[in-house]
C-alpha atoms as a PDB file:
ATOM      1  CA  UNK A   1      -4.622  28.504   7.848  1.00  0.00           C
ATOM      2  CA  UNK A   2      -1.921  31.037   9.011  1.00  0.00           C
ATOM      3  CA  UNK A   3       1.742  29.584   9.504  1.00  0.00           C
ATOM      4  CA  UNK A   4       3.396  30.206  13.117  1.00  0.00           C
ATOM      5  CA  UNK A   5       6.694  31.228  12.640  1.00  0.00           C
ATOM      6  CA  UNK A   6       8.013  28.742  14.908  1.00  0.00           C
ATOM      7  CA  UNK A   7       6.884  26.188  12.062  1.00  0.00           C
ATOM      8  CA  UNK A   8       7.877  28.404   8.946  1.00  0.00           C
ATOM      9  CA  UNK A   9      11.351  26.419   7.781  1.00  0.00           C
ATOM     10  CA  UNK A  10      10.821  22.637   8.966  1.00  0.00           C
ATOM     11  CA  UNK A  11      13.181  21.521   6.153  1.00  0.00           C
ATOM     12  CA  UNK A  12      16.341  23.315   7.950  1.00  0.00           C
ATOM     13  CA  UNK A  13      15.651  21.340  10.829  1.00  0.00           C
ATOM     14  CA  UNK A  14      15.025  18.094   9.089  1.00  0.00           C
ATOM     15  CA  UNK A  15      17.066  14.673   8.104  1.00  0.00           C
ATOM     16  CA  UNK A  16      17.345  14.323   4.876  1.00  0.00           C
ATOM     17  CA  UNK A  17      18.524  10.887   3.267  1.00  0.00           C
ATOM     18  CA  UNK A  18      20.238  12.157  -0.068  1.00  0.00           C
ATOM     19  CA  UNK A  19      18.834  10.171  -3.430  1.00  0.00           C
ATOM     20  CA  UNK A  20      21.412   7.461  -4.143  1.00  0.00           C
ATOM     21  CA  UNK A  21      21.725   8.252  -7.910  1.00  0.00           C
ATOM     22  CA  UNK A  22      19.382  10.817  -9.870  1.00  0.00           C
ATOM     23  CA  UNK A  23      16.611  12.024  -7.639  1.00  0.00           C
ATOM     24  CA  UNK A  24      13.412  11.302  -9.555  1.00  0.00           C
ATOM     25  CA  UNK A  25      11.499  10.655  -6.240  1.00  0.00           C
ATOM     26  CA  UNK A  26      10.873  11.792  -2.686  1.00  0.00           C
ATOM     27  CA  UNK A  27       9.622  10.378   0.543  1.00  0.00           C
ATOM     28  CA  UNK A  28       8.126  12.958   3.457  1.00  0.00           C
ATOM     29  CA  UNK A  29       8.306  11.316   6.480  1.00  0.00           C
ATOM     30  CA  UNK A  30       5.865  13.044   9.809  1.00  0.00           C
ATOM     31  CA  UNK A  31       7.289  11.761  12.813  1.00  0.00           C
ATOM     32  CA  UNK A  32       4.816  10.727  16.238  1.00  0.00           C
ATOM     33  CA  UNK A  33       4.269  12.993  19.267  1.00  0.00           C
ATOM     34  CA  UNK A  34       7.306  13.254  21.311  1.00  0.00           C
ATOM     35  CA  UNK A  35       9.570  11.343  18.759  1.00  0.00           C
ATOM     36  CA  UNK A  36      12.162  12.709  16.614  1.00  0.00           C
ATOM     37  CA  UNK A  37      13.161  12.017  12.973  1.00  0.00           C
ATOM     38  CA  UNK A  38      16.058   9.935  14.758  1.00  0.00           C
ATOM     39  CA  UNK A  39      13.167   7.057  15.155  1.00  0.00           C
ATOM     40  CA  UNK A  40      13.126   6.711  11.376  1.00  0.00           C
ATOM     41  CA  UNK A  41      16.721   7.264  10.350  1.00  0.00           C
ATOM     42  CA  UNK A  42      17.830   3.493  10.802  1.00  0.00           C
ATOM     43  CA  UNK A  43      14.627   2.138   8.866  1.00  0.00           C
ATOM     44  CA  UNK A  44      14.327   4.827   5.479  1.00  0.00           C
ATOM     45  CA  UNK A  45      18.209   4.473   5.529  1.00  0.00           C
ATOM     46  CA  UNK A  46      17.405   0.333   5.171  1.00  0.00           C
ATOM     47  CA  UNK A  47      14.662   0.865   2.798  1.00  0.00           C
ATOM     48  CA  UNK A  48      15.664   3.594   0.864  1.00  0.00           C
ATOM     49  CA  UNK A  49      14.333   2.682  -2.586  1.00  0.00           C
ATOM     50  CA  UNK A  50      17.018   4.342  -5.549  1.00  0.00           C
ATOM     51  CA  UNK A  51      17.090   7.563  -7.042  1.00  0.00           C
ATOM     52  CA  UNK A  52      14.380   8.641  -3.961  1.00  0.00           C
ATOM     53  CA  UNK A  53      15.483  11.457  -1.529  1.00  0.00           C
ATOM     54  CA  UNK A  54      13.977  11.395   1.768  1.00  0.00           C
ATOM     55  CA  UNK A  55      12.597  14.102   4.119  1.00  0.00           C
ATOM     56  CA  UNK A  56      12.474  13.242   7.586  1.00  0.00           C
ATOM     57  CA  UNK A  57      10.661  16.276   9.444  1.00  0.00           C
ATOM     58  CA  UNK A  58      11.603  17.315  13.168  1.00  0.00           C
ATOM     59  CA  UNK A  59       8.156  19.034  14.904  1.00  0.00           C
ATOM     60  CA  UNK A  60       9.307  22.284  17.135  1.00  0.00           C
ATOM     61  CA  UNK A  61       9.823  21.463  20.523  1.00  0.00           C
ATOM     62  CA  UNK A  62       6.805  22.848  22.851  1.00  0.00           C
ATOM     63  CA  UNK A  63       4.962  22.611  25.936  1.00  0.00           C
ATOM     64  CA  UNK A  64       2.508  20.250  25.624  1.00  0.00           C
ATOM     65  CA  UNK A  65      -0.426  19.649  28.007  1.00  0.00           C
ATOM     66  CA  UNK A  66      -1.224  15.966  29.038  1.00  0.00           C
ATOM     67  CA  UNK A  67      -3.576  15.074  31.970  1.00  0.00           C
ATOM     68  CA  UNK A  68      -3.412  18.905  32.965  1.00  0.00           C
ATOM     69  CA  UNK A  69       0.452  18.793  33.579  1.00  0.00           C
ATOM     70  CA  UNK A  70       2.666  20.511  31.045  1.00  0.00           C
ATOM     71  CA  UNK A  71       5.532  18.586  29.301  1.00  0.00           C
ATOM     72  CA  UNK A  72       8.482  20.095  26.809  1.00  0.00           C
ATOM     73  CA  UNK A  73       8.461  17.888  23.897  1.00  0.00           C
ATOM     74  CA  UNK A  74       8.441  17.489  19.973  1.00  0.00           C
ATOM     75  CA  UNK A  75       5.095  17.875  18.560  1.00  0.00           C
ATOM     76  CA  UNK A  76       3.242  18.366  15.408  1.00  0.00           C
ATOM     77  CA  UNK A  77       0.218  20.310  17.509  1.00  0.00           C
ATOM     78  CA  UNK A  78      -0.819  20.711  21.218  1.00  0.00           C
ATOM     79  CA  UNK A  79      -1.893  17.052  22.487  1.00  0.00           C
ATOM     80  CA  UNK A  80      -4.925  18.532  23.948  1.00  0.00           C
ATOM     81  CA  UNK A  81      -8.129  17.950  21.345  1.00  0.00           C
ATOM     82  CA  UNK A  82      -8.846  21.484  22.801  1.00  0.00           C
ATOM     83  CA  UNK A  83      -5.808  22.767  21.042  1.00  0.00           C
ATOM     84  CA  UNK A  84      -5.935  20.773  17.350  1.00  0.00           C
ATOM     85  CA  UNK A  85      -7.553  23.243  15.271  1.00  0.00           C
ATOM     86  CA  UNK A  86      -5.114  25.940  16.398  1.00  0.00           C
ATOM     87  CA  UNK A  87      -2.310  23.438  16.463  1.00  0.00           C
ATOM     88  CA  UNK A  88      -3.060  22.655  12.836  1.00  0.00           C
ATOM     89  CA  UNK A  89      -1.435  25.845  11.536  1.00  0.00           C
ATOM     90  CA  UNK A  90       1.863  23.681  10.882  1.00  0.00           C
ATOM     91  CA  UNK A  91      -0.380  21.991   7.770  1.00  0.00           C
ATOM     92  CA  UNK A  92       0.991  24.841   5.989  1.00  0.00           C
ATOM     93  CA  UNK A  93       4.784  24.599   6.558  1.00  0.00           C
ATOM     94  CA  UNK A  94       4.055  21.112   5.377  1.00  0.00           C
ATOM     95  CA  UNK A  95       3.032  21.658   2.299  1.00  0.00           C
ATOM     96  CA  UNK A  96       5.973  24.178   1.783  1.00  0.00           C
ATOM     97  CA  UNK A  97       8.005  21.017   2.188  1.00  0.00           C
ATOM     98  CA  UNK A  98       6.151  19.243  -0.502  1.00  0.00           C
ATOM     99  CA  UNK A  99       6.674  22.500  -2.897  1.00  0.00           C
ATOM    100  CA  UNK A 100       9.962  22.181  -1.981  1.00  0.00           C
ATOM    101  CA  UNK A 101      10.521  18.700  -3.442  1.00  0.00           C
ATOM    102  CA  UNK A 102       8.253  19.385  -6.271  1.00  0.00           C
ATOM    103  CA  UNK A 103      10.442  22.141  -7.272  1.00  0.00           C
ATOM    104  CA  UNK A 104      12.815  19.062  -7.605  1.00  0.00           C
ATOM    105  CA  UNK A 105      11.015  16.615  -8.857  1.00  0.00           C
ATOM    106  CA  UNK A 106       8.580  18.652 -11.227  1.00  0.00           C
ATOM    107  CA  UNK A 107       5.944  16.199 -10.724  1.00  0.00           C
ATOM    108  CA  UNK A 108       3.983  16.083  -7.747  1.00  0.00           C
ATOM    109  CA  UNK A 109       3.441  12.328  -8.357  1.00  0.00           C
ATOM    110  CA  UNK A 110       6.794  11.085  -7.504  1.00  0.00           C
ATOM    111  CA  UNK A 111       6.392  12.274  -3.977  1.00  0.00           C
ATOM    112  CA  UNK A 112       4.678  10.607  -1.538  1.00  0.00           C
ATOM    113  CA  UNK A 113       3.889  11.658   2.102  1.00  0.00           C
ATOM    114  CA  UNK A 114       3.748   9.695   5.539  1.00  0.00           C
ATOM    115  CA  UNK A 115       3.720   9.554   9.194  1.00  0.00           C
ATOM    116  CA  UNK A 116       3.042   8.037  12.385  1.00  0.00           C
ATOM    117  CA  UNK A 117       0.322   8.923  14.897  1.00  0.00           C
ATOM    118  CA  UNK A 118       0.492  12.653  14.934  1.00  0.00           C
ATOM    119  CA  UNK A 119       2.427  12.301  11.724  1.00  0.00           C
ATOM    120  CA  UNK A 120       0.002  10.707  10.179  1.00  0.00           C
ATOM    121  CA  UNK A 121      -2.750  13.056  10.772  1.00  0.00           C
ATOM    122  CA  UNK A 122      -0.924  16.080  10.111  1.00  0.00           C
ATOM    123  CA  UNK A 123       0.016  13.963   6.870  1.00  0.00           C
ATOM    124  CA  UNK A 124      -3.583  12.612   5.874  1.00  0.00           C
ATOM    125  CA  UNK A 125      -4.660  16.508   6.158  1.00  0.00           C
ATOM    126  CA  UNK A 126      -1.840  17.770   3.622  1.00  0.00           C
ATOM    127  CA  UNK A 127      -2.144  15.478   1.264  1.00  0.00           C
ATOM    128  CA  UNK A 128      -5.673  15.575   0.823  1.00  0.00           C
ATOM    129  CA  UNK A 129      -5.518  19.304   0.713  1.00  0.00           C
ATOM    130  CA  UNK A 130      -2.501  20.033  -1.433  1.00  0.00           C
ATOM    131  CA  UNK A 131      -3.871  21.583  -4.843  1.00  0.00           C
ATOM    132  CA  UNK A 132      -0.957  21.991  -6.887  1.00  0.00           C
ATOM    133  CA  UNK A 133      -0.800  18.609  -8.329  1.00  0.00           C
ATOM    134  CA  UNK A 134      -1.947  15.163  -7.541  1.00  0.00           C
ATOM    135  CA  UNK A 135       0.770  13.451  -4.818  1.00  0.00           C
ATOM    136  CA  UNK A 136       2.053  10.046  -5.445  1.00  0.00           C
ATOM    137  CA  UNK A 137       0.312   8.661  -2.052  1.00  0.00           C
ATOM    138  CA  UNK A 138      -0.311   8.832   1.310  1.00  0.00           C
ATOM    139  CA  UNK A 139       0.437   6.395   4.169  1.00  0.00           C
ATOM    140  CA  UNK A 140      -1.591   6.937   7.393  1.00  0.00           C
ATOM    141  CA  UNK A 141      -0.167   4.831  10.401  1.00  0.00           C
ATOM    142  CA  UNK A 142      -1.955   4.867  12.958  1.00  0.00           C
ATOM    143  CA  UNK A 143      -3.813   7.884  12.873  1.00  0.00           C
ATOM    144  CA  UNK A 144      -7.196   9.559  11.858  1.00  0.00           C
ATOM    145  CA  UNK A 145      -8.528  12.121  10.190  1.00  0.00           C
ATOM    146  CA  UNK A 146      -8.423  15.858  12.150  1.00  0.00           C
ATOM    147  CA  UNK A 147     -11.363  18.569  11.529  1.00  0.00           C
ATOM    148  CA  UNK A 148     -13.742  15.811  10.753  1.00  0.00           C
ATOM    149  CA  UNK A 149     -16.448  18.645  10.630  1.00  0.00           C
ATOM    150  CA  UNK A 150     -14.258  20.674   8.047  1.00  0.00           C
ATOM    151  CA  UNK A 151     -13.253  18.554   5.654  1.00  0.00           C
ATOM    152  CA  UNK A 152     -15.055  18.193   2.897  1.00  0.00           C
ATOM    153  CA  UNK A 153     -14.513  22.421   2.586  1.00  0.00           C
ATOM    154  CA  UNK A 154     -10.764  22.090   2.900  1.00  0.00           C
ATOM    155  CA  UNK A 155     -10.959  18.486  -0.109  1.00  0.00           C
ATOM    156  CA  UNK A 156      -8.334  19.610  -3.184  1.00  0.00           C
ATOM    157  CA  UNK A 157      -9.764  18.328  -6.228  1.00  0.00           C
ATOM    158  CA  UNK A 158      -7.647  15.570  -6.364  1.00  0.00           C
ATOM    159  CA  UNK A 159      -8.735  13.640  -2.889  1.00  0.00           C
ATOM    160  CA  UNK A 160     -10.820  11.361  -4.298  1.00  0.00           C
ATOM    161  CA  UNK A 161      -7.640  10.219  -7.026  1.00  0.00           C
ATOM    162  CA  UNK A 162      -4.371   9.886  -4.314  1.00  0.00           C
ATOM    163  CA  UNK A 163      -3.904   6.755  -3.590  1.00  0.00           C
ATOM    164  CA  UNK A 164      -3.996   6.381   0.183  1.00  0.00           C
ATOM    165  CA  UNK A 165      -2.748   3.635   2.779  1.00  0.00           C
ATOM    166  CA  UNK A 166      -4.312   3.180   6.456  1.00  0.00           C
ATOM    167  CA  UNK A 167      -2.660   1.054   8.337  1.00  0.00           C
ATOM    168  CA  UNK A 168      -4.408   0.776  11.782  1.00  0.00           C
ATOM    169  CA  UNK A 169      -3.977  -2.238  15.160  1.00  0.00           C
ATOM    170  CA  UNK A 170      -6.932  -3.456  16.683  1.00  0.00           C
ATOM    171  CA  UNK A 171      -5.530  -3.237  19.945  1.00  0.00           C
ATOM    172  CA  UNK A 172      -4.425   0.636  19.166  1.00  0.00           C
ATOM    173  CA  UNK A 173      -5.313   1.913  22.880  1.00  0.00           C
ATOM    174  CA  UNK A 174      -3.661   5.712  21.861  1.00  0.00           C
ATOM    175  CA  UNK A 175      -5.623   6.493  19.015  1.00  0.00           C
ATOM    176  CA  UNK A 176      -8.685   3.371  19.443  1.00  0.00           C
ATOM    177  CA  UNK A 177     -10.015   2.409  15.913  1.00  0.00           C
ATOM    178  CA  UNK A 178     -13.318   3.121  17.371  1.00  0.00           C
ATOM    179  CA  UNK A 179     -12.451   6.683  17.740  1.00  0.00           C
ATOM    180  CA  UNK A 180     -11.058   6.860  14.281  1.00  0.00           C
ATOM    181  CA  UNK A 181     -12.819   5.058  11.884  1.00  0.00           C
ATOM    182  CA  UNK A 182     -15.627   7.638  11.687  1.00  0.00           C
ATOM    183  CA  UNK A 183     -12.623   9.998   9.983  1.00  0.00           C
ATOM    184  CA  UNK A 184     -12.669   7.317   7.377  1.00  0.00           C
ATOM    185  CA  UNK A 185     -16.545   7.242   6.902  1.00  0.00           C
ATOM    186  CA  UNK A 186     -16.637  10.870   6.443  1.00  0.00           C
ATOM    187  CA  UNK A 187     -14.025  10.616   3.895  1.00  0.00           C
ATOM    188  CA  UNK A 188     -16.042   7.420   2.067  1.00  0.00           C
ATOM    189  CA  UNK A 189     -19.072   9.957   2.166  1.00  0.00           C
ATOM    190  CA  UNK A 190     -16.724  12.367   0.386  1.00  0.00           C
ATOM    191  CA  UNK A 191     -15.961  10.468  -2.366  1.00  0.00           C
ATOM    192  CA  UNK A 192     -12.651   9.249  -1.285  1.00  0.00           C
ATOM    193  CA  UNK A 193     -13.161   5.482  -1.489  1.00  0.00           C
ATOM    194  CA  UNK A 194     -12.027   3.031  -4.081  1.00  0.00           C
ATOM    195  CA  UNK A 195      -8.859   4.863  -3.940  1.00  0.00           C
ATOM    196  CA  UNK A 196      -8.000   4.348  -0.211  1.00  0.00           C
ATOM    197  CA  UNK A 197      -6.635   0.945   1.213  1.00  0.00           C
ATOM    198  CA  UNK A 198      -7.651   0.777   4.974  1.00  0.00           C
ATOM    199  CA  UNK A 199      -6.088  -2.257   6.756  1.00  0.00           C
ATOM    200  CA  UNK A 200      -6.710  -3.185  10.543  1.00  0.00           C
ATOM    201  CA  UNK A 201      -4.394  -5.699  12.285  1.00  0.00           C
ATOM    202  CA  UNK A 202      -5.303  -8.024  14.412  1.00  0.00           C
ATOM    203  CA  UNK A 203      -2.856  -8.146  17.559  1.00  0.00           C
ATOM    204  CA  UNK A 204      -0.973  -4.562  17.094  1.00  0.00           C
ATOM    205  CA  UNK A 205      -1.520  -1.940  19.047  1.00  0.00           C
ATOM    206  CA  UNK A 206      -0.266   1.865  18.389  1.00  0.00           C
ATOM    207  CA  UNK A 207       2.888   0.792  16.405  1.00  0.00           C
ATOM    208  CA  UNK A 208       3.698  -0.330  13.109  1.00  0.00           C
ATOM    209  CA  UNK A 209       4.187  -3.892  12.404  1.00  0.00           C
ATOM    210  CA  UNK A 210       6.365  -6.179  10.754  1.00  0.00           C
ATOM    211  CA  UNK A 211       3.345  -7.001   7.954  1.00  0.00           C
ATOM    212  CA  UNK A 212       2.757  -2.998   8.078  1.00  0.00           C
ATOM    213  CA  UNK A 213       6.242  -2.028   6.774  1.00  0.00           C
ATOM    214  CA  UNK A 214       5.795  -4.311   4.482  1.00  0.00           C
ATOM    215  CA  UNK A 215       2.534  -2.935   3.310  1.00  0.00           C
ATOM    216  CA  UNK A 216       4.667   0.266   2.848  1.00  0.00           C
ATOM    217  CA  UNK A 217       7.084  -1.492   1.322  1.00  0.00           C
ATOM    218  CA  UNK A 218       4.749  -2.368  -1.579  1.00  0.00           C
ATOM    219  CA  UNK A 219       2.820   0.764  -1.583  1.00  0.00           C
ATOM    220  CA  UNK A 220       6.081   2.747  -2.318  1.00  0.00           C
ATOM    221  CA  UNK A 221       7.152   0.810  -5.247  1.00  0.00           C
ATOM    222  CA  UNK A 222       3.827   0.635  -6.519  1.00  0.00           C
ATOM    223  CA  UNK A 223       2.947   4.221  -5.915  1.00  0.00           C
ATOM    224  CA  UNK A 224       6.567   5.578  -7.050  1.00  0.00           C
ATOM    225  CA  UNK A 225       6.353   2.923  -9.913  1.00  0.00           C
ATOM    226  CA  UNK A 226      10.058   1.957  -9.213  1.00  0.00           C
END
């Protein structure tokens, strides 16, 4: 997958939450359509777990289509389905971010990568297909997997290892778990099982929860044994 230029150096555009102490770790943090990493400032800055640096990614402004009108805003990939494949160039410019912090961290397991609704699928896809080392983890909120058909071709050989968190609302009327779940069949069928944690909430629709940051929460401490 070729990298646009646009999309080439997301790290100088990016928020970054310094390590308070040593940096050992490093949280990557993909953003939703239209948001900004100023929706996540607040919360990493709250949660921050020690001696963990964290990236908080701004997606290029563009013009976006939604019902056939044409919108300026921040996003990962066109929000047409037309336009995903295409979109999905920026996959690449991710991982430079994760190389980036690896150079820091020298061990690809102390960094664990994240996001929300777009974020989350543009993060789902890089972390199963980085090949350099085996990530910490990946947290999927409220997303699904992208180029269901491709998948298994595009599978580093550690996908079936990383630990992996879904977090998903039943009442999720953006991205509807009906729509989604077959992503998470595919990647059952793949071999990626035992190792992902797929929880659906009653009562939440396309948002993250109280219970869900939690879930996090745990998942980062356990993940980034801290």
């Amino acid at each position: 997958m070729a990298t646009s230029s646009t999309n080439e150096k997301l790290i100088d555009t990016a928020h970054i939450i310094e390590s308070k102490g040593t940096h050992h770790h490093s949280i990557i943090w993909l953003h939703g359509f239209g948001d900004s990493s100023d929706g996540y400032k607040d919360l990493f800055t709250r949660i921050q777990p020690s001696n963990t640096r964290i990236v908080l990614p701004n997606a290029p402004k563009r013009l976006v289509t939604i019902e056939n009108r044409q919108y300026q805003l921040r996003s990962w990939y066109d929000h047409d389905n037309t336009a995903i494949e295409a979109g999905l160039q920026v996959i690449e410019s991710v991982k430079q971010l994760i190389d980036e912090e690896l150079k820091l961290v020298d061990d690809a397991s102390h960094i664990i990568i994240g996001g929300f609704s777009q974020g989350a699928c543009l993060s789902l896809l890089a972390g199963l297909t980085y090949t350099k080392q085996q990530l910490g983890g990946i947290i999927c909120c409220s997303g699904q997997l992208v180029l269901e058909n491709k998948i298994p071709e595009f599978l580093s050989e550690y996908a079936k290892k990383i630990p992996i968190l879904v977090l998903h609302g039943k009442d999720d009327n953006r991205i509807p778990w009906d729509n989604a779940k077959s992503g998470f069949e595919i990647l059952k069928k793949n071999g990626i099982n035992d190792n992902m944690d797929v929880v659906l909430e009653d009562g939440v629709g396309h948002s993250i929860s109280e219970r869900g940051f939690h879930l996090i929460i745990i998942f980062i401490i356990k993940q980034l044994k801290l």
